[in-house]
C-alpha atoms as a PDB file:
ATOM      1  CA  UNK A   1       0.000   0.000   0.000  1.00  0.00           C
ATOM      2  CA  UNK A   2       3.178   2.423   0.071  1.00  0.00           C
ATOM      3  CA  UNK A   3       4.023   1.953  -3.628  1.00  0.00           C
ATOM      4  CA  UNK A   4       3.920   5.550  -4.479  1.00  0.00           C
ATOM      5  CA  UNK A   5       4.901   3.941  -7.913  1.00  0.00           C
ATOM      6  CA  UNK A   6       1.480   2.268  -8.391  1.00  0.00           C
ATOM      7  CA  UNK A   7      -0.348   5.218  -7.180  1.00  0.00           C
ATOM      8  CA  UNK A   8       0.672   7.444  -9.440  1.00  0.00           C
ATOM      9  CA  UNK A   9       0.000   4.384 -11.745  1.00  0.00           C
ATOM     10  CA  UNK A  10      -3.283   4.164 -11.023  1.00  0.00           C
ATOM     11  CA  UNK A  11      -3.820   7.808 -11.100  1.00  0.00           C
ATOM     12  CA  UNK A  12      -2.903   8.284 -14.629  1.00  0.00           C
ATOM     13  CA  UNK A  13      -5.016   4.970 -15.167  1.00  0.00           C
ATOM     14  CA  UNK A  14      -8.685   7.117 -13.510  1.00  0.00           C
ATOM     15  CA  UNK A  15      -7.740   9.990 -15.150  1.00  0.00           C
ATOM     16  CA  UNK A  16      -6.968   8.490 -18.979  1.00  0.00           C
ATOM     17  CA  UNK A  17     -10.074   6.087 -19.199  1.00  0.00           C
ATOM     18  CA  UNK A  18     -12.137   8.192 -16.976  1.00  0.00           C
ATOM     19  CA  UNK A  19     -12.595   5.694 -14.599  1.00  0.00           C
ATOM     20  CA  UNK A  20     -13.662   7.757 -11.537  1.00  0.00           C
ATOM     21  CA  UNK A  21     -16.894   6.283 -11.014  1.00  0.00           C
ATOM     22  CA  UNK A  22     -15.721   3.245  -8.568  1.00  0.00           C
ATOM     23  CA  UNK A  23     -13.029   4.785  -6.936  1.00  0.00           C
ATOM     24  CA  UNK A  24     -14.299   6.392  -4.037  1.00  0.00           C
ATOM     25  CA  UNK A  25     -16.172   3.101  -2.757  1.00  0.00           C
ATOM     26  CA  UNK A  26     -12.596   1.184  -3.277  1.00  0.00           C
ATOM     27  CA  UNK A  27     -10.923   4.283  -1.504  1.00  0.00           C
ATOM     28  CA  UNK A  28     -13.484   4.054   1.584  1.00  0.00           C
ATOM     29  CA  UNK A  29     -12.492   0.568   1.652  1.00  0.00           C
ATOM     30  CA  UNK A  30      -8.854   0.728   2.087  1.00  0.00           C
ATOM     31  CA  UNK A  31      -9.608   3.678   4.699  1.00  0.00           C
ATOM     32  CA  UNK A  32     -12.343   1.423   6.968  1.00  0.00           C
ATOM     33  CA  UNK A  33      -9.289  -1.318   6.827  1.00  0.00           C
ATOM     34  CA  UNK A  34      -6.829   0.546   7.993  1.00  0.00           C
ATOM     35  CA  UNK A  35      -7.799   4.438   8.972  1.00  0.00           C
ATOM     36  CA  UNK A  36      -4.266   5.304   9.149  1.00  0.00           C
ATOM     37  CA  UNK A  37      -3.615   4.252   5.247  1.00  0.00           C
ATOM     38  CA  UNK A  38      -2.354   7.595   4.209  1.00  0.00           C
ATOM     39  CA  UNK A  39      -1.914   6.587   0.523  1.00  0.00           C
ATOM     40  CA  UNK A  40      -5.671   6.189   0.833  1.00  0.00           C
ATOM     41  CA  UNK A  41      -6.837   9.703   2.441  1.00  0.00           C
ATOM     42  CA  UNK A  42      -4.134  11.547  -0.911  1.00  0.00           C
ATOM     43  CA  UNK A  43      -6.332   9.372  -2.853  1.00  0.00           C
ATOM     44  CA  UNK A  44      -9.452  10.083  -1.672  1.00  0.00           C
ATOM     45  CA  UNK A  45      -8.464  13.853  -2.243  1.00  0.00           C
ATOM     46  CA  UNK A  46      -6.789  13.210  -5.744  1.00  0.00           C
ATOM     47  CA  UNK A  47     -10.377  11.798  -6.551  1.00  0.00           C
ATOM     48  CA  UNK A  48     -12.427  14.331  -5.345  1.00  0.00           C
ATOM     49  CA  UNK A  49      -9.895  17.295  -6.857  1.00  0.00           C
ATOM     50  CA  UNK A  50     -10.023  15.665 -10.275  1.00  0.00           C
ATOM     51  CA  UNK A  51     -13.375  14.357 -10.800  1.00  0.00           C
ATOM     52  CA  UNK A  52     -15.574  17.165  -9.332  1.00  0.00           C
ATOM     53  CA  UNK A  53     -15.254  20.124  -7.240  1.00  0.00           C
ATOM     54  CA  UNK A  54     -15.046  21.447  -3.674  1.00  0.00           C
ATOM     55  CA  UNK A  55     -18.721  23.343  -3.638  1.00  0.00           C
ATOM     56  CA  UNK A  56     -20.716  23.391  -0.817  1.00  0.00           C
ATOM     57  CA  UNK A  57     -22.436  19.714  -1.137  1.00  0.00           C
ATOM     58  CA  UNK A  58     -18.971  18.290  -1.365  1.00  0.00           C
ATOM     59  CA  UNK A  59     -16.903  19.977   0.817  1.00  0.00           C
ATOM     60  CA  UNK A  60     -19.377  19.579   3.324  1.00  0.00           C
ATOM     61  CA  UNK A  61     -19.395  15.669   2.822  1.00  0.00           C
ATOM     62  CA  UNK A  62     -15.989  15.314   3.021  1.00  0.00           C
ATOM     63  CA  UNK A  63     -15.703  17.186   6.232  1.00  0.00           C
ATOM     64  CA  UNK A  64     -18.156  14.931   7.743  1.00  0.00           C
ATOM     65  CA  UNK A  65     -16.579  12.321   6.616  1.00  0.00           C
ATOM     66  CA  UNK A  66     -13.048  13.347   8.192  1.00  0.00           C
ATOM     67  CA  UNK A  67     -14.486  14.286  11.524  1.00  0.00           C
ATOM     68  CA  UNK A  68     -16.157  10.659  11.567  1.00  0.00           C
ATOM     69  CA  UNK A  69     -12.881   8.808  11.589  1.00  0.00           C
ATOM     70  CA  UNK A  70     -11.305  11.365  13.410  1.00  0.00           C
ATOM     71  CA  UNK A  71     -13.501  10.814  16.350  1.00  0.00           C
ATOM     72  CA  UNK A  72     -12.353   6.676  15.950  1.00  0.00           C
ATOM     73  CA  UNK A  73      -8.781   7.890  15.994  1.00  0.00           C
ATOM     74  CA  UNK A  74      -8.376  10.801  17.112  1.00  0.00           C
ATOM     75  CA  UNK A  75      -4.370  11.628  17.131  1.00  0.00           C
ATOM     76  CA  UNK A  76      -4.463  10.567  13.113  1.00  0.00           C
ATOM     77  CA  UNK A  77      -2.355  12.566  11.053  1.00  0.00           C
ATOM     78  CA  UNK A  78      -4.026  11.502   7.908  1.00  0.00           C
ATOM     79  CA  UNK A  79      -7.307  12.322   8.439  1.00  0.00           C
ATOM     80  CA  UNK A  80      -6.523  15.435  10.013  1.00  0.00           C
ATOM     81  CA  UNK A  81      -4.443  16.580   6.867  1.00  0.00           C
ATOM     82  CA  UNK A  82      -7.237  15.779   4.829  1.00  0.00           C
ATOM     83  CA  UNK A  83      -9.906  17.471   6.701  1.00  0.00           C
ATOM     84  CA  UNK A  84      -7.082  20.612   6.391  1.00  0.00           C
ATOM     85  CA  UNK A  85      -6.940  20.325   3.044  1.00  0.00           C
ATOM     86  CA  UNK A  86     -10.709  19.721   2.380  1.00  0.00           C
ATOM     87  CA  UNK A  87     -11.976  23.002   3.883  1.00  0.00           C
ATOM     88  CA  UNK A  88      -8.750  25.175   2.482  1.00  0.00           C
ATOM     89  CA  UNK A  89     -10.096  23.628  -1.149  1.00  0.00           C
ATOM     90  CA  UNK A  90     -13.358  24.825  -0.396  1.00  0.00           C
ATOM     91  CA  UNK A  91     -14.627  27.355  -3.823  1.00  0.00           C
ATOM     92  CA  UNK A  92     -16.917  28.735  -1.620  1.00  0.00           C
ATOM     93  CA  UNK A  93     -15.887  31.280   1.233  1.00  0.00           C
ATOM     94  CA  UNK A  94     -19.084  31.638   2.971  1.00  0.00           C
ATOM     95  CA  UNK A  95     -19.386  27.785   3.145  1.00  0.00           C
ATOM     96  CA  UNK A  96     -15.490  27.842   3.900  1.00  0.00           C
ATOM     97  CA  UNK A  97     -15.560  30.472   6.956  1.00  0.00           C
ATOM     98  CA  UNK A  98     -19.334  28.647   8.441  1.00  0.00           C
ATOM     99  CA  UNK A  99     -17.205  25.039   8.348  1.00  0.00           C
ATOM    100  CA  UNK A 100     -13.905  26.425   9.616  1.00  0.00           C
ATOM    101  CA  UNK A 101     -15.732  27.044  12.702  1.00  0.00           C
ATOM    102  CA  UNK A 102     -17.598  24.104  12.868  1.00  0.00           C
ATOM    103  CA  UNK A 103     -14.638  22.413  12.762  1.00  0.00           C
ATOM    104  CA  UNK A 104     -13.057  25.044  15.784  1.00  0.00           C
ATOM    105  CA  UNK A 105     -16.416  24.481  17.664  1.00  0.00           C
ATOM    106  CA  UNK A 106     -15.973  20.751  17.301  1.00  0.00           C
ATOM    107  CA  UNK A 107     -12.402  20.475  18.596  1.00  0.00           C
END
């Protein structure tokens, strides 16, 4: 799972056929099995960034998402840099800023 070879294989594999449509299930997968997989949170965002966008609906998700397995393990880099990265992606501000404190709030 730390063959940054064969990621960067596969990326160029989703991204020339279009093959997006599967990945996130497969990604969730890796991430249930082992929540610390950090291969799998880059390629959960490398999904997200190339096959739609951070709007409101999404952004959203994916913060939820983050602060789920953050509250099974707490003191994981991983998710933590993705939830980071997630709400700094964010296209809109208003959503970003309301979030951003959510987040605060939360922690």
């Amino acid at each position: 799972q730390k063959n940054y070879h064969a990621w960067q294989h596969r990326q160029w594999v989703l991204h020339t056929f279009n093959l997006w449509q599967d990945e996130l299930n497969f990604v969730d997968d890796l991430i249930q099995t082992d929540i610390r997989n950090n291969s799998a949170w880059n390629q959960r965002f490398y999904v997200i960034s190339h096959s739609s966008k951070y709007d409101r609906e999404v952004t959203e998700r994916e913060v939820n998402y983050a602060m789920d397995k953050i509250k099974k393990v707490n003191k994981n880099e991983s998710s933590w840099n993705y939830l980071r990265g997630v709400l700094n992606h964010c296209e809109d501000e208003e959503k970003k800023c309301e979030l951003k404190k959510s987040v605060r709030d939360w922690c």
